[in-house]
Protein backbone atom coordinates (compact mmCIF):
# COMPACT_ATOMS: atom_id res chain seq x y z
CA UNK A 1 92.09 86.20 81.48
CA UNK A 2 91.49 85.94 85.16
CA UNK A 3 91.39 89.28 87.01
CA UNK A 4 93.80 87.51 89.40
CA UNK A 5 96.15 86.56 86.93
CA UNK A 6 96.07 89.97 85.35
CA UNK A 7 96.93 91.11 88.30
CA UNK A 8 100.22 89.51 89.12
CA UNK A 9 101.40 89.43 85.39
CA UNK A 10 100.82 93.33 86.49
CA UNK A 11 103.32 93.20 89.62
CA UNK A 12 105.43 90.96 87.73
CA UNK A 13 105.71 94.02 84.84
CA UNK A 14 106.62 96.20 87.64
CA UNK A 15 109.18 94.27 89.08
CA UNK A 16 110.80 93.92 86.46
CA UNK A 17 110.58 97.89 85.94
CA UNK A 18 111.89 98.59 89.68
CA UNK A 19 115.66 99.01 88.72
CA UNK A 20 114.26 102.60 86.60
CA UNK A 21 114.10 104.03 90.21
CA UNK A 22 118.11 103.92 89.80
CA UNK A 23 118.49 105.23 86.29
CA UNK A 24 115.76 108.26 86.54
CA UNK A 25 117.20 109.72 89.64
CA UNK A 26 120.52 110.42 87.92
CA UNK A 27 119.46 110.82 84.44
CA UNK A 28 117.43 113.88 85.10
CA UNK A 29 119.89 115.31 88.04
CA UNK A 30 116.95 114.66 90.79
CA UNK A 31 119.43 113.39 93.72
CA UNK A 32 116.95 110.75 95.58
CA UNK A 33 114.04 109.63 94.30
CA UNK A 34 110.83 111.02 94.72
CA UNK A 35 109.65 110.77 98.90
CA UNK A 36 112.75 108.83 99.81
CA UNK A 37 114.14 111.46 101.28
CA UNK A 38 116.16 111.47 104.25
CA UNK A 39 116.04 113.84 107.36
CA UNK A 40 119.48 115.11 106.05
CA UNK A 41 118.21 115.29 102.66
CA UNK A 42 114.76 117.57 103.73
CA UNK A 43 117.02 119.84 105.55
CA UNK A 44 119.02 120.07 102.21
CA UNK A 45 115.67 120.81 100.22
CA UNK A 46 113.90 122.74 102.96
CA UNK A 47 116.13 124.26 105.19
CA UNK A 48 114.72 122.47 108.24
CA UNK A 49 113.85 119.10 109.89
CA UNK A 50 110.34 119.07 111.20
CA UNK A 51 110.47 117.90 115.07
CA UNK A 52 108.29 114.65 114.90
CA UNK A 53 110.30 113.51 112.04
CA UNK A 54 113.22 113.84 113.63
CA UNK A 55 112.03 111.95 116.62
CA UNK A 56 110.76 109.29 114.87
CA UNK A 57 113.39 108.78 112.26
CA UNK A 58 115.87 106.95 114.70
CA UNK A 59 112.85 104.50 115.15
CA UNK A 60 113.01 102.65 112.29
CA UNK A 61 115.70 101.61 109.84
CA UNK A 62 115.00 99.70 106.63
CA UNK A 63 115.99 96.09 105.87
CA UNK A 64 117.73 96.45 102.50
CA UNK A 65 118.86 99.86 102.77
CA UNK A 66 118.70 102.18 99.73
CA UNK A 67 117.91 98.00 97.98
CA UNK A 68 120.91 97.32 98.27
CA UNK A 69 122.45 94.16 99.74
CA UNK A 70 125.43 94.78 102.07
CA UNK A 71 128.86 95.23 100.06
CA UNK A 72 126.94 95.77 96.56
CA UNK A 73 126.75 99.45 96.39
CA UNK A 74 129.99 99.54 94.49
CA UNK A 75 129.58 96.59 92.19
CA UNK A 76 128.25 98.25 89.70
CA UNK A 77 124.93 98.80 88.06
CA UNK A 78 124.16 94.88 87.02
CA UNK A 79 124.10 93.97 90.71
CA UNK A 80 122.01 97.06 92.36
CA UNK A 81 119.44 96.58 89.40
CA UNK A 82 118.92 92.54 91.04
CA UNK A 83 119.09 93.67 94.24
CA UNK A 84 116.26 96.45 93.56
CA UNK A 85 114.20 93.59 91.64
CA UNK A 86 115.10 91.24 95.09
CA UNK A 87 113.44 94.28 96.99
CA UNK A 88 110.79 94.56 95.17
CA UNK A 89 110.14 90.61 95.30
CA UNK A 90 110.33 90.55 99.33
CA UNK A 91 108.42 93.84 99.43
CA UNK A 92 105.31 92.46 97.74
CA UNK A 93 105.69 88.76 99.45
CA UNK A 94 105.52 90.74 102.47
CA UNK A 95 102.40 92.41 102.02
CA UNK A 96 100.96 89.60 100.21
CA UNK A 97 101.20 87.31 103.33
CA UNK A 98 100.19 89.90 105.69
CA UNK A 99 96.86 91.12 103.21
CA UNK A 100 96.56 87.19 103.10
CA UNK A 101 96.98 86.53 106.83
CA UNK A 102 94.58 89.61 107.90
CA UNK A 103 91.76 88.26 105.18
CA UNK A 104 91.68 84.88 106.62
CA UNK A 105 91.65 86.27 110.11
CA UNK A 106 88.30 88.43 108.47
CA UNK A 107 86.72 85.69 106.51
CA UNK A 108 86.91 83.14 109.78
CA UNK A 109 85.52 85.82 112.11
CA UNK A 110 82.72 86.32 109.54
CA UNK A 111 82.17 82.63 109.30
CA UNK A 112 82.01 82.04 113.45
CA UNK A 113 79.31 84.80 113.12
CA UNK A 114 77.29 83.07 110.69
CA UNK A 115 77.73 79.52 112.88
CA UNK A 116 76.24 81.66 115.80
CA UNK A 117 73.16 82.95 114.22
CA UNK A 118 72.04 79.97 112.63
């Protein structure tokens, strides 16, 4: 099998696994998931906010926030399970065209290179 193909049967696997990041949380009584922690939430755990994060939190808001569609966080466990899957789906498409994008960008400045020093 293809290294390629090993890979996305790989992302595909974790995909599919993406919804455990709602059923480990409350299982073992952790609150938020590991590093997705809110300003409000590290003052909870610590105590304090540091400065920059504060600053810089108003900056940027997610897209799908906690991977949830608007109007699903009530519907039960069936629906946020898809919409963490749908997350995970644009997530990866995202960086996939922008790793794809940046690598043709590299592979056509290489090859204008070459051109010139022949």
């Amino acid at each position: 099998m293809k290294t390629t193909v090993k890979l996305w049967f790989g992302l595909v696997i974790l995909i599919l696994l993406s919804p455990l990041g709602l059923f480990l949380p409350e299982y073992f009584k952790a609150g938020d998931a590991w590093g997705e922690w809110g300003s409000d939430s590290l003052k909870e755990l610590v105590g304090y906010v540091p400065q920059g994060l504060d600053k810089l939190s108003s900056l940027w808001s997610a897209p799908i926030p906690d991977y949830a569609f608007k109007g699903w966080e009530e519907k039960g466990l069936a629906h946020l399970s898809i919409a963490y899957i749908a997350s995970a789906v644009l997530g990866i498409a995202v960086v996939a065209i922008v790793v794809l994008f940046l690598g043709t960008l590299v592979v056509k400045s290489r090859e204008s290179r070459y051109e010139k020093s022949k």
